[in-house]
C-alpha atoms as a PDB file:
ATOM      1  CA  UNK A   1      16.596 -16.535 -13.946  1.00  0.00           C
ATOM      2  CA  UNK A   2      14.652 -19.416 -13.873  1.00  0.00           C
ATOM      3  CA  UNK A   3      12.443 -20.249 -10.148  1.00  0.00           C
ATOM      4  CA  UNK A   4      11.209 -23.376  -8.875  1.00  0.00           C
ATOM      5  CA  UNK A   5      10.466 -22.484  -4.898  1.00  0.00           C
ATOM      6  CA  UNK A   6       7.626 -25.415  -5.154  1.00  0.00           C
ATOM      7  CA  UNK A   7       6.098 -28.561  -7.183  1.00  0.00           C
ATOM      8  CA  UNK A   8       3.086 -27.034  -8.591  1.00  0.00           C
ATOM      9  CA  UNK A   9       1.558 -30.500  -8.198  1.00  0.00           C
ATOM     10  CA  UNK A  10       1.415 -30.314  -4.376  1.00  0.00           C
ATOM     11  CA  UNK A  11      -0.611 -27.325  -4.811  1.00  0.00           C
ATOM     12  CA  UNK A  12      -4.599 -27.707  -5.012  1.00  0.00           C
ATOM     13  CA  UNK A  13      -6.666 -24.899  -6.651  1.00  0.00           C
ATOM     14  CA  UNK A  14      -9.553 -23.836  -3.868  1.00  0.00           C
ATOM     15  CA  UNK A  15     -11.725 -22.918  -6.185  1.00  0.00           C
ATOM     16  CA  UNK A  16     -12.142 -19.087  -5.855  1.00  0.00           C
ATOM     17  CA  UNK A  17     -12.536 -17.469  -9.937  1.00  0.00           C
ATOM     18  CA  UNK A  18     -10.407 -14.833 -11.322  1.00  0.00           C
ATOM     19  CA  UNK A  19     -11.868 -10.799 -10.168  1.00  0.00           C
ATOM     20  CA  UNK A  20     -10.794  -7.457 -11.176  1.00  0.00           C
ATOM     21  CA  UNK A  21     -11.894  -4.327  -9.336  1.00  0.00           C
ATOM     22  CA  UNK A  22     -10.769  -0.368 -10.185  1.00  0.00           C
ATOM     23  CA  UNK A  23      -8.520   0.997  -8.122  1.00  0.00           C
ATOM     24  CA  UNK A  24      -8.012   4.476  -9.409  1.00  0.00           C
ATOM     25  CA  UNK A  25      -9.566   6.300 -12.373  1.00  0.00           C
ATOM     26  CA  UNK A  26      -6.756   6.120 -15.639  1.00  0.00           C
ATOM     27  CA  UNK A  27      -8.800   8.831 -16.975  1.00  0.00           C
ATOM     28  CA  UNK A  28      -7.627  11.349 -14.533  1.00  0.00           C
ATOM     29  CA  UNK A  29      -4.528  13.738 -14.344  1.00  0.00           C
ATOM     30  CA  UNK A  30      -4.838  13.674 -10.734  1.00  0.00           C
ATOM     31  CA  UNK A  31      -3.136  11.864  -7.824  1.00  0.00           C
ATOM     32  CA  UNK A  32      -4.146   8.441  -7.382  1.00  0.00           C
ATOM     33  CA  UNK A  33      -6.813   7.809  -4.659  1.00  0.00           C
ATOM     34  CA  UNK A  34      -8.450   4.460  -4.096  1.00  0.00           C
ATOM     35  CA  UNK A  35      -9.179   0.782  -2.450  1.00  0.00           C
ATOM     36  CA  UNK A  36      -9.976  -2.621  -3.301  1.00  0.00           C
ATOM     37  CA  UNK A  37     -10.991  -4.638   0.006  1.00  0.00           C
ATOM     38  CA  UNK A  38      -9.314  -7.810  -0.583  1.00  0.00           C
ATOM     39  CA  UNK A  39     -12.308  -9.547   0.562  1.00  0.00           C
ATOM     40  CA  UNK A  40     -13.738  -8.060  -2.980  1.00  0.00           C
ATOM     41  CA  UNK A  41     -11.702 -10.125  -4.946  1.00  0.00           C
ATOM     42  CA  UNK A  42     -11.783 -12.992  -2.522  1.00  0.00           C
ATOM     43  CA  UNK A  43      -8.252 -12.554  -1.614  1.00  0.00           C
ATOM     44  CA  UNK A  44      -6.214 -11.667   1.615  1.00  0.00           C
ATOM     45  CA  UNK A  45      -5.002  -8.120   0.725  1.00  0.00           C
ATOM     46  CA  UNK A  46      -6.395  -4.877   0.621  1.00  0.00           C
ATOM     47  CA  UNK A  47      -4.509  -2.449  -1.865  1.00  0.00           C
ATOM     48  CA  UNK A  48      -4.981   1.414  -1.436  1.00  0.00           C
ATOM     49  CA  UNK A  49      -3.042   4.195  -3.848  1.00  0.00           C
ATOM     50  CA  UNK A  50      -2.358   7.324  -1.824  1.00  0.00           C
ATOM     51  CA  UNK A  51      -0.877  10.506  -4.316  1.00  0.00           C
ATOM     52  CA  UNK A  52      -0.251  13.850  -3.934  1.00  0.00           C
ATOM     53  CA  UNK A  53       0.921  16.969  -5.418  1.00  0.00           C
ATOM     54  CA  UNK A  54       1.327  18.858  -2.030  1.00  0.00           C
ATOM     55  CA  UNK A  55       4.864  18.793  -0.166  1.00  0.00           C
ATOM     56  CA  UNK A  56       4.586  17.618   3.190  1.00  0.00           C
ATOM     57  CA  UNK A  57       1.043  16.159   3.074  1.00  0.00           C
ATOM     58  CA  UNK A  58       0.053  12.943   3.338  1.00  0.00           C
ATOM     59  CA  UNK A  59      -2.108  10.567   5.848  1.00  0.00           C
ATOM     60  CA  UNK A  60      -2.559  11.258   9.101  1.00  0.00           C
ATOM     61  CA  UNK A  61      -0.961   9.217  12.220  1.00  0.00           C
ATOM     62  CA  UNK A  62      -2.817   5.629  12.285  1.00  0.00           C
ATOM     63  CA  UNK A  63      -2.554   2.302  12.880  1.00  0.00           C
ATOM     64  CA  UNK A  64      -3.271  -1.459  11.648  1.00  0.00           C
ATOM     65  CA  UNK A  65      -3.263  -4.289  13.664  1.00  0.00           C
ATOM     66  CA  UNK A  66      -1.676  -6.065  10.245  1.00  0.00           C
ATOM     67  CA  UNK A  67       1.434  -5.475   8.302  1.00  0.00           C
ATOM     68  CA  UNK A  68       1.115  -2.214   5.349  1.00  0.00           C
ATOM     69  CA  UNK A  69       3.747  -2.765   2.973  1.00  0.00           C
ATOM     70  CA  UNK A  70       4.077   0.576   0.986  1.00  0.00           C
ATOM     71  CA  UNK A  71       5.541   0.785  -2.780  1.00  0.00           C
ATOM     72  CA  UNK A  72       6.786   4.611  -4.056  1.00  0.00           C
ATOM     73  CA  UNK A  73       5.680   4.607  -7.373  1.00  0.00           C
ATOM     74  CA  UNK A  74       7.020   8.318  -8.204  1.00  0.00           C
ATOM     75  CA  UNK A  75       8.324  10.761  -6.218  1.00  0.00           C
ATOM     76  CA  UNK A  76       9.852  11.190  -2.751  1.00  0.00           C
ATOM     77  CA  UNK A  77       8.417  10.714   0.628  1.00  0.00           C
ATOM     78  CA  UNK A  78       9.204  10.638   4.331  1.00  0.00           C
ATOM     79  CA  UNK A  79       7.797   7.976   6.603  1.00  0.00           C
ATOM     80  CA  UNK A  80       7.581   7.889  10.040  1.00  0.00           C
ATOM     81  CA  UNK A  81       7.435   4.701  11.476  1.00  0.00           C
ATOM     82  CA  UNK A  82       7.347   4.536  15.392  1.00  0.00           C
ATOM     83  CA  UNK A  83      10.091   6.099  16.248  1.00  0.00           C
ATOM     84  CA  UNK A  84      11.830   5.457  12.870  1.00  0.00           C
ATOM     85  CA  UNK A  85      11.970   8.024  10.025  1.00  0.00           C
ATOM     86  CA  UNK A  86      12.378   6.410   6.111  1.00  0.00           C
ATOM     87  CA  UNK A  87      13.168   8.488   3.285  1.00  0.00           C
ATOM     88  CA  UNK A  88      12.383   6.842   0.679  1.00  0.00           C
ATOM     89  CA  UNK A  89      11.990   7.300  -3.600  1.00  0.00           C
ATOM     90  CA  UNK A  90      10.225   5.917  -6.503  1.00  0.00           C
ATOM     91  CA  UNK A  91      11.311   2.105  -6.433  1.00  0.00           C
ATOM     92  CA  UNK A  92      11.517   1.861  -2.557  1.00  0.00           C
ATOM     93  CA  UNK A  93       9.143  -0.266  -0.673  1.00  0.00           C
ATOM     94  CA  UNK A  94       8.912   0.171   3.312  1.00  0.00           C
ATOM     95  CA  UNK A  95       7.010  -1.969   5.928  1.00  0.00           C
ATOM     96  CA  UNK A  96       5.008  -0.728   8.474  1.00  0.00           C
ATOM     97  CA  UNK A  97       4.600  -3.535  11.370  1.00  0.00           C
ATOM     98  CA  UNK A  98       1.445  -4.601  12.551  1.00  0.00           C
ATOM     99  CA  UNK A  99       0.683  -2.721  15.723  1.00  0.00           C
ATOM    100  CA  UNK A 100       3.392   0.294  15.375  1.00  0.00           C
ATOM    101  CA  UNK A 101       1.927   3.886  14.367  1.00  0.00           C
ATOM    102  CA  UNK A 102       2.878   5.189  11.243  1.00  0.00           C
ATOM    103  CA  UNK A 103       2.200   8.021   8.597  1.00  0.00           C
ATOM    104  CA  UNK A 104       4.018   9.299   5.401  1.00  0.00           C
ATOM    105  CA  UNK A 105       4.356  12.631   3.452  1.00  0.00           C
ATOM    106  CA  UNK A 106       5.370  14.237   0.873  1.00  0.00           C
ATOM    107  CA  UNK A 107       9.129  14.931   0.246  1.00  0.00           C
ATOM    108  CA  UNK A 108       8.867  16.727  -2.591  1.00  0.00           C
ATOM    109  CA  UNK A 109       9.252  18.102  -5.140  1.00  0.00           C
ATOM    110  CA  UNK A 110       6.222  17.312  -7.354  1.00  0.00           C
ATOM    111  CA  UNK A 111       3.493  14.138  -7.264  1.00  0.00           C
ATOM    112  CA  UNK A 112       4.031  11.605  -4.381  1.00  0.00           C
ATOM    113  CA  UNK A 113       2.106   8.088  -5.717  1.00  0.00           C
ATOM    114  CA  UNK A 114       2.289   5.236  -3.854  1.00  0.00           C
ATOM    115  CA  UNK A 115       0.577   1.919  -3.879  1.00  0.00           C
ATOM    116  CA  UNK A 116      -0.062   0.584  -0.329  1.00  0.00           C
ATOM    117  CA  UNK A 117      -0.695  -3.128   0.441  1.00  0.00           C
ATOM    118  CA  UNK A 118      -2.704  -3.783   3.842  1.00  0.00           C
ATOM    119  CA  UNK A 119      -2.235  -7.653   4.806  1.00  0.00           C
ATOM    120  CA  UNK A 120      -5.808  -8.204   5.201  1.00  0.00           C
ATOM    121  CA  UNK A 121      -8.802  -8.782   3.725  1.00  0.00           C
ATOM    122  CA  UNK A 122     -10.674  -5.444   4.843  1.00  0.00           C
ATOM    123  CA  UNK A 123      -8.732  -2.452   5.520  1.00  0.00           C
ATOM    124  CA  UNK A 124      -8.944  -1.838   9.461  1.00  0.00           C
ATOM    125  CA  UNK A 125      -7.428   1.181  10.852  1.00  0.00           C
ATOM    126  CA  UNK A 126      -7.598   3.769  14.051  1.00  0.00           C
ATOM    127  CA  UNK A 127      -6.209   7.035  13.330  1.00  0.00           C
ATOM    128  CA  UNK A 128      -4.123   8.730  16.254  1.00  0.00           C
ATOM    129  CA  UNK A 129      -4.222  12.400  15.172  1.00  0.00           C
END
């Protein structure tokens, strides 16, 4: 399928070069863990990688006062969003709204990874538990 949502030649470069930053060590056979501030890159997301090998963990309560957009990479989790709970599998993606408390675990069985996109720059957050 080809795309054309725009004319590329209303669109003016600002000037910001190309980055890379590590997320997560390759190397390893364990879980995922990292961040890149957005602000590292000079871009407007922050991307985090949350994994697991323990059922039923996962991060605690918190909350953003931005969107978190998170991708299941492998594995199952549950999410509990406000009052809302998402199961959700390798493939899904699920939003957390800015502003609404939110956590995830571990379905089971096996690895949980996920790749979690915060809509800003820097990640902010307040845990609640």
């Amino acid at each position: 399928m080809t795309r054309a949502d725009f004319d590329p030649d209303t669109v003016e470069p600002d000037g910001r070069p190309p980055a890379k930053a590590v997320l997560f060590d390759v190397q390893t056979s364990a879980p995922w863990r990292g961040f890149v501030n957005g602000e590292a890159l000079g871009g407007q997301v922050t991307v985090l990688t949350y994994g697991t090998d323990i059922a039923g963990e996962g991060p605690r309560l918190h909350v953003h006062p931005y969107d978190e957009t998170f991708i299941v990479i492998s594995g199952r989790a549950r999410f509990f969003v406000g009052d809302q709970v998402i199961d959700a599998a390798a493939g899904d993606v699920v939003l957390g709204p800015k502003g609404v408390p939110h956590r995830f675990e571990n379905a089971g069985p096996g690895r949980l990874q996920t790749i979690d996109i915060h809509h800003s720059p820097r990640w902010i957050q307040t845990d609640l538990e």
